[in-house]
C-alpha atoms as a PDB file:
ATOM      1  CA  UNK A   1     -52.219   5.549  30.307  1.00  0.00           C
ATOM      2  CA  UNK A   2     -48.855   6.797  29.469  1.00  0.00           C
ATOM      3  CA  UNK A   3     -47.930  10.127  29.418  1.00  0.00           C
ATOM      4  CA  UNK A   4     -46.952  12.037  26.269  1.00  0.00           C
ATOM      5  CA  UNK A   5     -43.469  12.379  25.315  1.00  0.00           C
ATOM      6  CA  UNK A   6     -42.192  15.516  26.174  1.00  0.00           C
ATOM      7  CA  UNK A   7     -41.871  17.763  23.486  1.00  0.00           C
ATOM      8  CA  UNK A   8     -37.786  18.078  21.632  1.00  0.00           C
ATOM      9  CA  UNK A   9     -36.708  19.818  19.007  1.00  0.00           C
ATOM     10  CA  UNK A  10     -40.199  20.446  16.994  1.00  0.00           C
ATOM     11  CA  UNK A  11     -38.940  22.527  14.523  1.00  0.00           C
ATOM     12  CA  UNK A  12     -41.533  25.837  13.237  1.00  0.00           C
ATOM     13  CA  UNK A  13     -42.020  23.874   9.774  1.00  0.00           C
ATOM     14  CA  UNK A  14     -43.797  21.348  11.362  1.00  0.00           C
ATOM     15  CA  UNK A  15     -46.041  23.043  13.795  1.00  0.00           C
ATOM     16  CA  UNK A  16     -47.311  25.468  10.806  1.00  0.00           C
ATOM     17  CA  UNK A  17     -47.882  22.621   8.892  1.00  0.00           C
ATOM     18  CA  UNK A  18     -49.675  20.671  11.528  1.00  0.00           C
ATOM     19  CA  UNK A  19     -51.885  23.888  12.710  1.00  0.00           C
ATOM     20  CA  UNK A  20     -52.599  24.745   9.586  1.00  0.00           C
ATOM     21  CA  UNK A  21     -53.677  21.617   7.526  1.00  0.00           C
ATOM     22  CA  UNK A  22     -55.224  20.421  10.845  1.00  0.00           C
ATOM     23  CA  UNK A  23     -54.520  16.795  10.659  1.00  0.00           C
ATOM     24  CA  UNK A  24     -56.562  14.709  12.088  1.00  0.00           C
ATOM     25  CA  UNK A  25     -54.401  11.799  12.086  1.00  0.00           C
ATOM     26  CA  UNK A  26     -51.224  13.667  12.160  1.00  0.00           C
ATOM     27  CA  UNK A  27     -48.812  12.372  15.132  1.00  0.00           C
ATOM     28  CA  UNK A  28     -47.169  15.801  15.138  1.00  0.00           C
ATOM     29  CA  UNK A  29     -49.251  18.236  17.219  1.00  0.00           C
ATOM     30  CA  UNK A  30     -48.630  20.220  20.203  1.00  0.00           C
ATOM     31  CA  UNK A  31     -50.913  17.208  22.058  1.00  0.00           C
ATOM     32  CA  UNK A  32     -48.755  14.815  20.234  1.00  0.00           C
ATOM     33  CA  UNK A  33     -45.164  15.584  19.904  1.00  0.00           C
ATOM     34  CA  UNK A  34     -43.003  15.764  17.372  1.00  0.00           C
ATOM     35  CA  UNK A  35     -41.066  12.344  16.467  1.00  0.00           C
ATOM     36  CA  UNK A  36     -37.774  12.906  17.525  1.00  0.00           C
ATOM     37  CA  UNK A  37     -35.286  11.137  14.983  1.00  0.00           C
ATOM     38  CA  UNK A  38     -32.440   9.302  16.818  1.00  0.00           C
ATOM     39  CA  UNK A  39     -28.692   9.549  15.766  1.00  0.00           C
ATOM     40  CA  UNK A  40     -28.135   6.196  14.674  1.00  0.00           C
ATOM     41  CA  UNK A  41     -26.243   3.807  16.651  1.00  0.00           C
ATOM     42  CA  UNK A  42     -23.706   1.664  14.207  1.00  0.00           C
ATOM     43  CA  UNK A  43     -23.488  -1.914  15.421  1.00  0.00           C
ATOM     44  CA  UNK A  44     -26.188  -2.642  17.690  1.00  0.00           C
ATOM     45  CA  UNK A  45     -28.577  -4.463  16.500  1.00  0.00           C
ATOM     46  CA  UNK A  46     -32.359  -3.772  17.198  1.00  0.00           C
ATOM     47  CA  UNK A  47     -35.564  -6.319  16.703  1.00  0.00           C
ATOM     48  CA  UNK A  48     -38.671  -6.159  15.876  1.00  0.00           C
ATOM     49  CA  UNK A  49     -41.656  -7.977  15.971  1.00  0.00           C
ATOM     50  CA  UNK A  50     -44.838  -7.860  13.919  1.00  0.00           C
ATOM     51  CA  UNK A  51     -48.368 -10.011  14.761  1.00  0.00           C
ATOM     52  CA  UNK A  52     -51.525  -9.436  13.059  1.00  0.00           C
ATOM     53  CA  UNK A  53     -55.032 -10.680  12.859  1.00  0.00           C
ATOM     54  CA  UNK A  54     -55.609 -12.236  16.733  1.00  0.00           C
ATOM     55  CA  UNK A  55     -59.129 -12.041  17.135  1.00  0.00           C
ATOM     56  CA  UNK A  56     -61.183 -15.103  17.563  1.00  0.00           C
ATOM     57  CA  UNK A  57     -65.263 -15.447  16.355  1.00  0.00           C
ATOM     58  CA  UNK A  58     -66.736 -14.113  19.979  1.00  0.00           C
ATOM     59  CA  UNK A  59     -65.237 -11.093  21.491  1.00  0.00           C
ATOM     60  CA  UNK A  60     -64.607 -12.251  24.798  1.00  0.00           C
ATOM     61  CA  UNK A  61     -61.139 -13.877  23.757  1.00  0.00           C
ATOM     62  CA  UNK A  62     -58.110 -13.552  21.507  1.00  0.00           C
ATOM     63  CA  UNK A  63     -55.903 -15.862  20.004  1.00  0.00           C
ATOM     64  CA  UNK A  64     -54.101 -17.860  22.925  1.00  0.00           C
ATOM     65  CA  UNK A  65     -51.015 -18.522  21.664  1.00  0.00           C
ATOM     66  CA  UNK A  66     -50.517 -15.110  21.775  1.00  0.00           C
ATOM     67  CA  UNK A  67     -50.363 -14.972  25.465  1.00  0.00           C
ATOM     68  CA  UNK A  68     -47.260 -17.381  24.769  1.00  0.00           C
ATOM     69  CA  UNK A  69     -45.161 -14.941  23.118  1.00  0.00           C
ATOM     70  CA  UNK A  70     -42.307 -12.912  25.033  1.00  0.00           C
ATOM     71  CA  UNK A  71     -42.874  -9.358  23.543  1.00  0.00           C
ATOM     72  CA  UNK A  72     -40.027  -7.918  26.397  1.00  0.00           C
ATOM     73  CA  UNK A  73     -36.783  -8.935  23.994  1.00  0.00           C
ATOM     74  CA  UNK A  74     -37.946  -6.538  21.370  1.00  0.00           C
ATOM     75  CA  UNK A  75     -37.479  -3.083  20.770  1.00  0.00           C
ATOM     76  CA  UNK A  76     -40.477  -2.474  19.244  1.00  0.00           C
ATOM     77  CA  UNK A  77     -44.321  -4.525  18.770  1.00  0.00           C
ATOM     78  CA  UNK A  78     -46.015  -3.853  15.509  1.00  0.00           C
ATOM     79  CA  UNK A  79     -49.878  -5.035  15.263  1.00  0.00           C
ATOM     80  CA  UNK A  80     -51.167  -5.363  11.803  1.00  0.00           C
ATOM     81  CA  UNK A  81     -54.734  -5.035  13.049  1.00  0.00           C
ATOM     82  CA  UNK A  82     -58.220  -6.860  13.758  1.00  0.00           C
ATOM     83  CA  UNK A  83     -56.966  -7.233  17.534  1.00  0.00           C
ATOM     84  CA  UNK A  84     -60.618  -9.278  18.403  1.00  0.00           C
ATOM     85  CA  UNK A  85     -63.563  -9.739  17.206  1.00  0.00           C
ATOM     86  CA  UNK A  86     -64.739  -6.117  17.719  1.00  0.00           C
ATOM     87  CA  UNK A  87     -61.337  -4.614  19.581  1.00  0.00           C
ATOM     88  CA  UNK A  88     -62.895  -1.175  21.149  1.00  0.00           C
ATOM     89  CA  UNK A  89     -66.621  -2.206  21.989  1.00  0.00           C
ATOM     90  CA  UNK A  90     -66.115  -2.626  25.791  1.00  0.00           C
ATOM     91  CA  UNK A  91     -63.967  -2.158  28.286  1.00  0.00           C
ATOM     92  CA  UNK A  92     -63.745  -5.741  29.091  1.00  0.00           C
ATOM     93  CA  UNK A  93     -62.020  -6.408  25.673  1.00  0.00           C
ATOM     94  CA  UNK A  94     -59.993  -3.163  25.536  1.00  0.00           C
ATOM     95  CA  UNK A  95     -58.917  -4.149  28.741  1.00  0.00           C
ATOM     96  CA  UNK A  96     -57.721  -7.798  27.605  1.00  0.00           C
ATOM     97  CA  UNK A  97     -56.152  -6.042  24.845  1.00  0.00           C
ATOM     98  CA  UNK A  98     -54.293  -3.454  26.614  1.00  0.00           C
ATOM     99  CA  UNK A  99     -52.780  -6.448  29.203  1.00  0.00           C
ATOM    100  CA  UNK A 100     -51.905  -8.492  26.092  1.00  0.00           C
ATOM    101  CA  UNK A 101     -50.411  -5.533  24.102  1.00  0.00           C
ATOM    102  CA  UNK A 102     -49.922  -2.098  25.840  1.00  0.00           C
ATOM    103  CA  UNK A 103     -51.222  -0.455  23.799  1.00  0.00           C
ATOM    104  CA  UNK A 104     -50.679   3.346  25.051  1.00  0.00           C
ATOM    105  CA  UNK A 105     -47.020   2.618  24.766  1.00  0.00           C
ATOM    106  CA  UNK A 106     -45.339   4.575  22.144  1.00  0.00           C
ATOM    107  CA  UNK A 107     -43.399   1.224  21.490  1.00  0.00           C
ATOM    108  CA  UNK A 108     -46.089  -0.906  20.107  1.00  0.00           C
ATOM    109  CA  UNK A 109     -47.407   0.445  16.637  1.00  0.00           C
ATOM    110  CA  UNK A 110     -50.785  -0.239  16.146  1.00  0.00           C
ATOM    111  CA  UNK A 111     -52.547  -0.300  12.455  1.00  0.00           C
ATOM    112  CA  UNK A 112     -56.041  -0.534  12.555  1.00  0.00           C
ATOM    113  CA  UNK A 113     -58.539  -3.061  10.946  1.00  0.00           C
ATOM    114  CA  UNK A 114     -62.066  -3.168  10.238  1.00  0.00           C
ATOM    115  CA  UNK A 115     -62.463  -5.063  14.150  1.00  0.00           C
ATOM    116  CA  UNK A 116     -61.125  -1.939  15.138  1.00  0.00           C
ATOM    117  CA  UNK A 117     -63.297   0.605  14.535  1.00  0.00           C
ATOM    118  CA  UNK A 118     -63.663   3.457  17.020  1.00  0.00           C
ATOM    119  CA  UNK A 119     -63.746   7.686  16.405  1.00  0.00           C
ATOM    120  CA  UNK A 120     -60.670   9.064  16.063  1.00  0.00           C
ATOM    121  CA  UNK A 121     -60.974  10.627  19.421  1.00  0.00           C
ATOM    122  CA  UNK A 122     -61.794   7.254  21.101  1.00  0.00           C
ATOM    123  CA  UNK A 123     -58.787   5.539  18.956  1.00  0.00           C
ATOM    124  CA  UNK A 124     -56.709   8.041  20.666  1.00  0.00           C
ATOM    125  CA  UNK A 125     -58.060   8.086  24.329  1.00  0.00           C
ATOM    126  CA  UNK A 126     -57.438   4.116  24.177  1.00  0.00           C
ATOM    127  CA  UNK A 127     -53.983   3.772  22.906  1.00  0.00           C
ATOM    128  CA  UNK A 128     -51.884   6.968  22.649  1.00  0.00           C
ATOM    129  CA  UNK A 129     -51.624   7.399  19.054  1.00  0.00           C
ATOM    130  CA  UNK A 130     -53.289   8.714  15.816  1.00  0.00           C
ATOM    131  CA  UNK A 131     -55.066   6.645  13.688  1.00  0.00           C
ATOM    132  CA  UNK A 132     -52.665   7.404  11.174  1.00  0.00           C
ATOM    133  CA  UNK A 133     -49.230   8.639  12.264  1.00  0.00           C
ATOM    134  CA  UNK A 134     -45.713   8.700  11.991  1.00  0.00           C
ATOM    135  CA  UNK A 135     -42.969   7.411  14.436  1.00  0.00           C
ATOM    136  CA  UNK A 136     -39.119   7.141  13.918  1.00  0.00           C
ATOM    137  CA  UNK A 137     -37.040   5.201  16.250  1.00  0.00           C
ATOM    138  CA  UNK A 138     -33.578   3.783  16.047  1.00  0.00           C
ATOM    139  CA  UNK A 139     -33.020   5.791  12.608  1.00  0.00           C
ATOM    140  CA  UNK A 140     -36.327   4.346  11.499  1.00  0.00           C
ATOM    141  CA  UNK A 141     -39.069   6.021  10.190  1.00  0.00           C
ATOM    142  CA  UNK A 142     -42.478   4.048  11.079  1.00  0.00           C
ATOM    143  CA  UNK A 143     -45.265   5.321   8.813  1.00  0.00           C
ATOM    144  CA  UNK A 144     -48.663   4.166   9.674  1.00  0.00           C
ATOM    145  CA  UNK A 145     -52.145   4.181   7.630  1.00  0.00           C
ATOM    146  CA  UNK A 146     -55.666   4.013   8.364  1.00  0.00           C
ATOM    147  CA  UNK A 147     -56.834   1.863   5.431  1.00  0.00           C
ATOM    148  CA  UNK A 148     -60.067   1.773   6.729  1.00  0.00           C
ATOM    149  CA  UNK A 149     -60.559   4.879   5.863  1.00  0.00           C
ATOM    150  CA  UNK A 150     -61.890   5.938   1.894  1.00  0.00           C
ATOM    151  CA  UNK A 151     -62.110   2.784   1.588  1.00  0.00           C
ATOM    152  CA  UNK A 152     -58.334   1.759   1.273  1.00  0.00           C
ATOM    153  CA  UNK A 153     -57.325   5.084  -0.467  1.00  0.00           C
ATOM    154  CA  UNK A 154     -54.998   7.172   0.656  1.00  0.00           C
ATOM    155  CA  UNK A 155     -57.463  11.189   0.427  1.00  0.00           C
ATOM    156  CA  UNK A 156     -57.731  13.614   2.488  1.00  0.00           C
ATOM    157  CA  UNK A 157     -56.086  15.198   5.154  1.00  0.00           C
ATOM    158  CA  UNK A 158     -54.442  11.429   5.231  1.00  0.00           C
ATOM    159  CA  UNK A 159     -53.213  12.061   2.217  1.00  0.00           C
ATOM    160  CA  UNK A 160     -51.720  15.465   2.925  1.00  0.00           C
ATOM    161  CA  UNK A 161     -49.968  13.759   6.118  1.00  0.00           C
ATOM    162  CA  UNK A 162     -48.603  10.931   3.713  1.00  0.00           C
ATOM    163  CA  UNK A 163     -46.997  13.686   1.179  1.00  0.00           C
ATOM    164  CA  UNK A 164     -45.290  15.961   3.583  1.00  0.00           C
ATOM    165  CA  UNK A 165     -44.154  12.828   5.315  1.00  0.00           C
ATOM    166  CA  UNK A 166     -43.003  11.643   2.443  1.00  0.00           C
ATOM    167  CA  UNK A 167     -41.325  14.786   0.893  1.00  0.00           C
ATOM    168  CA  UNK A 168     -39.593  15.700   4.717  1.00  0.00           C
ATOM    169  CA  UNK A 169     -38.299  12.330   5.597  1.00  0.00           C
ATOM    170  CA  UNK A 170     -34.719  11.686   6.441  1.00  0.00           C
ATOM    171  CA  UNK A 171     -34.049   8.163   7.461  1.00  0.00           C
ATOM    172  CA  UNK A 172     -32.534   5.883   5.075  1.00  0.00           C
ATOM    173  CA  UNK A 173     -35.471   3.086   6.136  1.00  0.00           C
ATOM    174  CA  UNK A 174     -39.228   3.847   5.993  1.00  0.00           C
ATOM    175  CA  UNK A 175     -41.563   0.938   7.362  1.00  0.00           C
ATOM    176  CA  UNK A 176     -45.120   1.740   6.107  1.00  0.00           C
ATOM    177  CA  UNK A 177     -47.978  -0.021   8.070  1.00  0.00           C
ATOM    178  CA  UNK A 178     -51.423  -0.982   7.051  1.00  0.00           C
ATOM    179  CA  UNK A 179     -53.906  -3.386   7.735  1.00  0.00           C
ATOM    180  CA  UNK A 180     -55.214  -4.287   3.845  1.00  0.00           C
ATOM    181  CA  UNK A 181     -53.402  -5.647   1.201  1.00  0.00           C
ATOM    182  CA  UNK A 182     -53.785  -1.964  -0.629  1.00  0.00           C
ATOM    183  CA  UNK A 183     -50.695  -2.351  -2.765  1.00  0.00           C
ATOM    184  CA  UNK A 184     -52.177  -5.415  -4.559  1.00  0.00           C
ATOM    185  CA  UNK A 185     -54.957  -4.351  -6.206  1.00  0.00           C
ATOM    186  CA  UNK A 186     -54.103  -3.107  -9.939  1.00  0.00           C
ATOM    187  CA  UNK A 187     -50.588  -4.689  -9.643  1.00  0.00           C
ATOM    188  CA  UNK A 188     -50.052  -6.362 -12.501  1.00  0.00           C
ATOM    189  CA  UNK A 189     -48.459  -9.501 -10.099  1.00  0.00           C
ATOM    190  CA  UNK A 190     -49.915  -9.227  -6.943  1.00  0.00           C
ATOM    191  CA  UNK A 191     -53.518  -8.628  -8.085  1.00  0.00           C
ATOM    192  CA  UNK A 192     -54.181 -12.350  -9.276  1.00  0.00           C
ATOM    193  CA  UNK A 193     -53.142 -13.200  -6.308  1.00  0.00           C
ATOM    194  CA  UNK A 194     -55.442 -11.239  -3.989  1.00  0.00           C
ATOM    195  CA  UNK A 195     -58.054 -14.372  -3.526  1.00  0.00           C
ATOM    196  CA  UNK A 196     -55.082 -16.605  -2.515  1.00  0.00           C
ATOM    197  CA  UNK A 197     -53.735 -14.235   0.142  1.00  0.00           C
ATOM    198  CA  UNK A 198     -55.820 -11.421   1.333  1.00  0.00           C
ATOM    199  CA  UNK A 199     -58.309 -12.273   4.419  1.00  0.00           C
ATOM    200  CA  UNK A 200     -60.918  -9.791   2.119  1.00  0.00           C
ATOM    201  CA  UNK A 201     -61.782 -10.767  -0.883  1.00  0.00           C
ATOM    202  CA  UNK A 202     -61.482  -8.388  -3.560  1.00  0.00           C
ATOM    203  CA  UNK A 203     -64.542  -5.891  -4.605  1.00  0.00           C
ATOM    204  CA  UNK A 204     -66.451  -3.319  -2.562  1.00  0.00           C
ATOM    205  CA  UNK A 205     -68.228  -4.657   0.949  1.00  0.00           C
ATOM    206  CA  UNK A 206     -66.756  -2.863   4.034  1.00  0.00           C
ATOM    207  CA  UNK A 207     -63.825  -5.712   4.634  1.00  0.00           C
ATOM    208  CA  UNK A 208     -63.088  -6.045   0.969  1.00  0.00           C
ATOM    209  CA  UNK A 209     -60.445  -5.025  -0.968  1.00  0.00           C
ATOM    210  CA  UNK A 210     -61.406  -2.677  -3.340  1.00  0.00           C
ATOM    211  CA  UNK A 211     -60.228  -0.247  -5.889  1.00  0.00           C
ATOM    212  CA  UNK A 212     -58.009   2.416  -4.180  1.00  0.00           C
ATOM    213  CA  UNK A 213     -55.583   5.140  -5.428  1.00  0.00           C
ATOM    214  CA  UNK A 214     -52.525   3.044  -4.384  1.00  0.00           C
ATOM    215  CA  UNK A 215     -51.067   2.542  -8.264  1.00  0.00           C
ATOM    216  CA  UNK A 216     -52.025   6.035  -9.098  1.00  0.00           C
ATOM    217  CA  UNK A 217     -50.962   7.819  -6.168  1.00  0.00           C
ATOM    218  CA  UNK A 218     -49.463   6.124  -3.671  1.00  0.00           C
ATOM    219  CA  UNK A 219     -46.781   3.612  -5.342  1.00  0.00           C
ATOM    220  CA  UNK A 220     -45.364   6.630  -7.480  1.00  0.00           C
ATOM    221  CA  UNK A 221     -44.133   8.642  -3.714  1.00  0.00           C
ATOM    222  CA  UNK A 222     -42.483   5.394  -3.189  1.00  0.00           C
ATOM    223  CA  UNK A 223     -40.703   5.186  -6.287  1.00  0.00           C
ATOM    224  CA  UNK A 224     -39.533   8.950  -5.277  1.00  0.00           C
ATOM    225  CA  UNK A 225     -38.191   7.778  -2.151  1.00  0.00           C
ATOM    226  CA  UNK A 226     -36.829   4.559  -3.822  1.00  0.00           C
ATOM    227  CA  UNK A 227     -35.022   6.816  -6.175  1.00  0.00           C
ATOM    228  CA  UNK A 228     -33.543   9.271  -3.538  1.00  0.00           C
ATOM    229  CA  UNK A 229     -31.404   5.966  -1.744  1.00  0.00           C
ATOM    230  CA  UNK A 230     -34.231   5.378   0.958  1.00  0.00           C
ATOM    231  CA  UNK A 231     -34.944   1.116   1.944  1.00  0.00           C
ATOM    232  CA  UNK A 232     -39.323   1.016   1.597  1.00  0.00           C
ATOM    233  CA  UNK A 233     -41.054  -1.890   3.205  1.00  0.00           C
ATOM    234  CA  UNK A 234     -44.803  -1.805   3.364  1.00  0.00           C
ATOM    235  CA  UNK A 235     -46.407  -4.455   5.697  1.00  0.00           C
ATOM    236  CA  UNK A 236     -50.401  -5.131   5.885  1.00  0.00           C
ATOM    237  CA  UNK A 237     -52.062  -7.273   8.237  1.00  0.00           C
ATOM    238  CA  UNK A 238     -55.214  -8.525   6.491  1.00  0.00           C
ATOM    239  CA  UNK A 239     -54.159 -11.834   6.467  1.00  0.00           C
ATOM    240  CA  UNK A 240     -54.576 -15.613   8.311  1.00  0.00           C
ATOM    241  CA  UNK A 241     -57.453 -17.392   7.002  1.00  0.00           C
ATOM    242  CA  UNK A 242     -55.354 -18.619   3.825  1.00  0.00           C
ATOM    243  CA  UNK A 243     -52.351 -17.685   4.307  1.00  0.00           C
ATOM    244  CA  UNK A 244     -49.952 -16.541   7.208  1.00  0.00           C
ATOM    245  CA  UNK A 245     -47.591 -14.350   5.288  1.00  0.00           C
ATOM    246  CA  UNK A 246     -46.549 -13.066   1.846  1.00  0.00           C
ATOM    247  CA  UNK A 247     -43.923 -11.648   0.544  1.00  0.00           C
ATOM    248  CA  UNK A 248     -42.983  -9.610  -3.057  1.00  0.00           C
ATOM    249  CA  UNK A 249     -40.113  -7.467  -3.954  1.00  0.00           C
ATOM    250  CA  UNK A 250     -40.230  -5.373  -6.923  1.00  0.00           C
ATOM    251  CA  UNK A 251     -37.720  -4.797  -9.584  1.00  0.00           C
ATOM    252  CA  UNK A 252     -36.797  -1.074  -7.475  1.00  0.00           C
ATOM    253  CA  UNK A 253     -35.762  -3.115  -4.327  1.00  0.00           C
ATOM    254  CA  UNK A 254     -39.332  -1.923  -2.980  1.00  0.00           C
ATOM    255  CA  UNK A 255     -40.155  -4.773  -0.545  1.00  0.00           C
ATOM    256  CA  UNK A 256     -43.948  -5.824   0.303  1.00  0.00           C
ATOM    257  CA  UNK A 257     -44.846  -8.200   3.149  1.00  0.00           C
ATOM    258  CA  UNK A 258     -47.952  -9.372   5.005  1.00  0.00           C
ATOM    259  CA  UNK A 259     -48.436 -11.281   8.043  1.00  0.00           C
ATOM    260  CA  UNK A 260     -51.334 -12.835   9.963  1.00  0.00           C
ATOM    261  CA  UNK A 261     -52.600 -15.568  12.508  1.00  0.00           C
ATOM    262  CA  UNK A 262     -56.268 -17.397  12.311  1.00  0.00           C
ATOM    263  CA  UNK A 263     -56.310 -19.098  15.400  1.00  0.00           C
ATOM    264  CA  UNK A 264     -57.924 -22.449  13.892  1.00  0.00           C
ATOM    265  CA  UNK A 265     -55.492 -23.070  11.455  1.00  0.00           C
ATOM    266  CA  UNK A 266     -52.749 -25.694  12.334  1.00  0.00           C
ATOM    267  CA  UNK A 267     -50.001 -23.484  11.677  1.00  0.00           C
ATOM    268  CA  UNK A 268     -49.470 -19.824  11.957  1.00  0.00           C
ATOM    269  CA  UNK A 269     -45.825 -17.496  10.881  1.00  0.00           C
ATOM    270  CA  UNK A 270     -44.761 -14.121  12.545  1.00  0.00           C
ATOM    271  CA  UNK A 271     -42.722 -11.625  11.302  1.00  0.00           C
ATOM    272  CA  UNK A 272     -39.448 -10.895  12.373  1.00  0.00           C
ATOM    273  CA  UNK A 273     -37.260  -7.923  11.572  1.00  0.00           C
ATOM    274  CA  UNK A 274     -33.736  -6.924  12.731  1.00  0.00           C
ATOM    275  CA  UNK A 275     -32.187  -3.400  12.135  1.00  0.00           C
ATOM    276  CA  UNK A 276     -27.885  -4.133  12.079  1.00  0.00           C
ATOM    277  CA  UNK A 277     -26.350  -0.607  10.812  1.00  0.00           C
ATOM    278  CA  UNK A 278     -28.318   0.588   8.273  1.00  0.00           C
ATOM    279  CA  UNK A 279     -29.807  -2.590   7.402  1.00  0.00           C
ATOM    280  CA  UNK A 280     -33.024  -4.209   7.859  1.00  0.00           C
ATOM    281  CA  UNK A 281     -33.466  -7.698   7.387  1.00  0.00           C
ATOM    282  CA  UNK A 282     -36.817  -9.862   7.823  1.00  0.00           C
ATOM    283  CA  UNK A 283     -38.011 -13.517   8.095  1.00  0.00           C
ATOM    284  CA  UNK A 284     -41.272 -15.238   8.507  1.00  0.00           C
ATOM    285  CA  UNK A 285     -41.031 -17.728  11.887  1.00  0.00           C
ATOM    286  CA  UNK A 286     -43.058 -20.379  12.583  1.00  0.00           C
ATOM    287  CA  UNK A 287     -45.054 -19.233  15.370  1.00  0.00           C
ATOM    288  CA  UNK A 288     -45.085 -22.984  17.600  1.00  0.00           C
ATOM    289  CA  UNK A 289     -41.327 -22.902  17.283  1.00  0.00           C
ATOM    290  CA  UNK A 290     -40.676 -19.617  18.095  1.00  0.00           C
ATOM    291  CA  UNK A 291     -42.465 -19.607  21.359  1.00  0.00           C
ATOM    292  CA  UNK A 292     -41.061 -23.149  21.977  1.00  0.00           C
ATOM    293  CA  UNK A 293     -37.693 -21.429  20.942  1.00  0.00           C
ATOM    294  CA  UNK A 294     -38.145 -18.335  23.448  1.00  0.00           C
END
């Protein structure tokens, strides 16, 4: 296990906040410090790398060709979630997991699917991190959510995290991570496309996806942040077993994207995103050629 970051420049606001709301899922306690948001650094370029959906059908493996992939050339590893079949169970497959991904390093981002379930407390014993948190690196601000949670809404004390998150932030780029499709549902686009794209099908079993608060609630803080010169992309990881990635940009510049293996399919994409100034670009790589390319 890593050790926590020591703590910089938490400023009162957010410690009264944290103590008093009690977060569960907050990343900003005194046992998990405060995101400390980098001066940016004009003309280097940074990459990052986002995977999702490696499990297999027994949960004594993951998906090989992931033991292909060169993770050290990026600055940052984003899982989209469903690691294995049923990631936390054992220590034997935590284990696996942890040599595959490192998963108590503050550097790979981790948003959890329904093969992921654990208690909060265990969640955080295994990997370092919230369930639901919020990390900013290289003038980034990483926001992930726990979608498993509510059943894809965003309620509780996860949604009190999401608004002051929301209303505080300072970067010019928020990444938003989730493992469902939320955003699609109710979309006036996107939702006839749910049973071409999303790994769960629409409607209400435990894995589906199902009515949430995302129109209502959620997409209106974006449009906020859209409208006060911040760059929004929102990635989910629910995906493989039709398709390996998707992509939609809405008429506010808003960008959604999802990503995701299934290791029996003949071909599989990854998701690649580089930060140059303040701009972050993306593109969908083949996954064979990329690790032949490596």
């Amino acid at each position: 296990m890593l050790d926590f970051l020591k703590i910089q420049n938490m400023s009162a606001v957010w410690k009264l906040i944290c103590l008093n709301l009690l977060l569960v899922g907050c990343s900003v306690t005194d046992n998990d410090p405060a995101p400390i948001e980098e001066e940016p650094i004009t003309g280097v370029t940074k990459e990052y790398i986002y995977i999702s959906h490696t499990r297999t059908d027994n949960n004594t493996s993951i998906f090989s060709k992931v033991y292909d992939l060169d993770f050290t050339p990026f600055d940052l590893k984003i899982l989209g979630g469903d690691l294995a079949l049923d990631s936390f169970s054992n220590e034997t497959i935590i284990g696996l997991l942890d040599d595959a991904f490192d998963l108590t390093n503050e550097k790979t981002r981790l948003s959890l699917g329904n093969h992921d379930q654990a208690t909060d407390q265990y969640f955080k014993a295994i990997t370092n991190k919230n369930k639901y948190n919020l990390y900013q690196q290289d003038d980034v601000s990483f926001i992930t959510l726990d979608t498993e949670r509510s059943f894809g809404s965003i309620q509780g004390n996860q949604k009190i995290f999401f608004d002051t998150v929301m209303d505080t932030i300072t970067t010019k780029n928020i990444i938003i991570l989730s493992h469902k499709l939320i955003y699609m549902i109710d979309h006036p686009i996107m939702d006839d496309l749910i049973s071409d794209v999303s790994n769960g099908p629409k409607g209400n079993c435990s894995y589906c996806l199902g009515p949430n608060n995302f129109q209502e609630y959620v997409y209106p803080k974006l449009i906020e942040a859209r409208g006060n010169g911040h760059e929004i992309f929102w990635i989910a990881g629910d995906l493989g077993k039709k398709e390996s990635s998707f992509e939609y940009r809405d008429g506010l510049g808003i960008q959604f994207l999802g990503n995701g293996f299934w290791y029996q399919a003949e071909s599989n994409e990854l998701l690649l995103l580089t930060k140059s100034g303040d701009q972050i670009d993306y593109m969908f790589k083949d996954l064979d050629q990329f690790i032949a390319d490596q």
